[in-house]
Protein backbone atom coordinates (compact mmCIF):
# COMPACT_ATOMS: atom_id res chain seq x y z
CA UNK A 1 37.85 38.14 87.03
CA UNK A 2 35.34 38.49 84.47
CA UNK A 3 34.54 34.77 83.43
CA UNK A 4 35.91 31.23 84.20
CA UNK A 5 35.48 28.12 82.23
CA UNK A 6 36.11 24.58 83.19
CA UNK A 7 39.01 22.91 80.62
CA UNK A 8 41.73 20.38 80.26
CA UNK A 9 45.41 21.33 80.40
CA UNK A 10 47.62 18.51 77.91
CA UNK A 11 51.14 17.98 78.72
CA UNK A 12 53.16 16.28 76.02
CA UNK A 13 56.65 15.72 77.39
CA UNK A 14 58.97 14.54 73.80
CA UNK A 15 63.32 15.41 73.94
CA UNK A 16 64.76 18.25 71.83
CA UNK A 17 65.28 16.12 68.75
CA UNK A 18 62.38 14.24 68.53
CA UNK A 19 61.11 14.16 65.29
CA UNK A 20 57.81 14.74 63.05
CA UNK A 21 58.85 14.54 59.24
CA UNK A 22 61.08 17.29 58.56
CA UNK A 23 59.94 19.48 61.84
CA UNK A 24 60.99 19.01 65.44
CA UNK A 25 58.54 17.39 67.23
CA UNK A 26 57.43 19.72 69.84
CA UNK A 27 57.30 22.42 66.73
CA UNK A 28 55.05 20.05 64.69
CA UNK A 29 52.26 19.83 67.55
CA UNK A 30 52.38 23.08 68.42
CA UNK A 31 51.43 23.69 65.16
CA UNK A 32 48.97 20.72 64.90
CA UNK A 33 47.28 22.19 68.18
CA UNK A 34 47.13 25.53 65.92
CA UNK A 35 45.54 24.03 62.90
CA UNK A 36 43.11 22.31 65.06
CA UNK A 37 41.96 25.52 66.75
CA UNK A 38 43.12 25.06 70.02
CA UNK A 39 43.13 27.83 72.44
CA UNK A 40 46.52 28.01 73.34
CA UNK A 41 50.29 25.81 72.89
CA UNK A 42 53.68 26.67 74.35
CA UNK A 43 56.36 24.71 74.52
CA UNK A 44 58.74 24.57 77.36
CA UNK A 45 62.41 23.58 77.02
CA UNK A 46 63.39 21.94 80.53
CA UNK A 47 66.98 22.25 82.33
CA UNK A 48 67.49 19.02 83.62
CA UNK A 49 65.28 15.91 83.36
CA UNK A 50 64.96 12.06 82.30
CA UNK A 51 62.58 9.95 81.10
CA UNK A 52 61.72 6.03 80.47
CA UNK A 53 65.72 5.56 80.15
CA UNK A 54 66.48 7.13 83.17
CA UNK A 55 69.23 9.03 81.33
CA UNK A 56 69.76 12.11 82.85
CA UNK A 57 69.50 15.41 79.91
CA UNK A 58 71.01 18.55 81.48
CA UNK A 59 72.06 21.83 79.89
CA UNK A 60 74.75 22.35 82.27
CA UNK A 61 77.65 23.18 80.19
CA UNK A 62 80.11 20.65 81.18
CA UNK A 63 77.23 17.68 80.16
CA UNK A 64 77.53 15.25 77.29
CA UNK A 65 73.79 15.10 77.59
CA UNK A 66 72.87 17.51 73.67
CA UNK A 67 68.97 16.26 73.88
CA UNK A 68 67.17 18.46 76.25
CA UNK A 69 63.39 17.43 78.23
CA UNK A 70 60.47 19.97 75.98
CA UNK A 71 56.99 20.04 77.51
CA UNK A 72 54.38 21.04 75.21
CA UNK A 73 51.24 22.15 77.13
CA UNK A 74 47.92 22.77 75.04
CA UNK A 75 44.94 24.06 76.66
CA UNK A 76 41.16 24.86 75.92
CA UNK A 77 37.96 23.11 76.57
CA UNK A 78 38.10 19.87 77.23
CA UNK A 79 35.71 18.45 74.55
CA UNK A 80 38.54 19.95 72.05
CA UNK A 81 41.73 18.61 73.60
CA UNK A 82 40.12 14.98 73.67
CA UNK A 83 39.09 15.68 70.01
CA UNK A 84 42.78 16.61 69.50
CA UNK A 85 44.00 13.34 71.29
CA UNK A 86 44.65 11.29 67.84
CA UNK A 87 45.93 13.72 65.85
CA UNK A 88 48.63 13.89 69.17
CA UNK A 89 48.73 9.83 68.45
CA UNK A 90 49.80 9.88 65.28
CA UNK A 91 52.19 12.68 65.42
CA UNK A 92 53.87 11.45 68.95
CA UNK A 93 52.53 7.76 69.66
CA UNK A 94 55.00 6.92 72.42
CA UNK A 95 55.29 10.53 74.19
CA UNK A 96 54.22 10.40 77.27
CA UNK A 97 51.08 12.54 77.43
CA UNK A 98 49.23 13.70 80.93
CA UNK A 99 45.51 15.35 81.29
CA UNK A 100 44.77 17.63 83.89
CA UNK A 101 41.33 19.62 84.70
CA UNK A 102 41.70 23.64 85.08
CA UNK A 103 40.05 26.27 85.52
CA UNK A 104 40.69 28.90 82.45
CA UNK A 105 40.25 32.65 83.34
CA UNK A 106 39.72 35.18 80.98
């Protein structure tokens, strides 16, 4: 390992068809996170999960659930991601949103 440096890993967990404007949500702040020079965004699409409802969303085949659980993770230092944190406002105001320290290797 060459270099670490401390940083903040941002979970933004939103459902498949979540919207921002025209975009899916977890597109639009993936793309956000991009224009804001972030370090990195993926977004995850979950098998089975539920949220403030309690509804269970599954992708088993047989399932009338259609709106899959997406995680959006963003990380870099953290001075940026808390710089970041109301653009993520605007765009997703009732997502629920997590913080976590890492460690980033490169």
């Amino acid at each position: 390992m060459d270099e670490s440096t401390e940083g903040t890993l941002l979970r933004i967990y939103v459902g498949e068809n979540d919207r921002a404007g025209k975009l899916p949500l977890h597109e639009a702040l993936v793309l956000k996170a991009r224009e804001a020079g972030l370090a990195g965004a993926t977004m995850l699409r979950g098998v089975v999960g539920y949220g403030r409802g309690s509804v269970v969303h599954t992708a088993k085949i047989f399932s009338l659930s259609e709106e899959l659980p997406m995680v959006v993770e963003i990380v870099d230092r953290t001075e940026k991601v808390e710089r970041f944190l109301p653009v993520l406002k605007q765009t997703a105001p009732s997502a629920l949103t997590t913080l976590e320290k890492v460690r980033i290797l490169s």
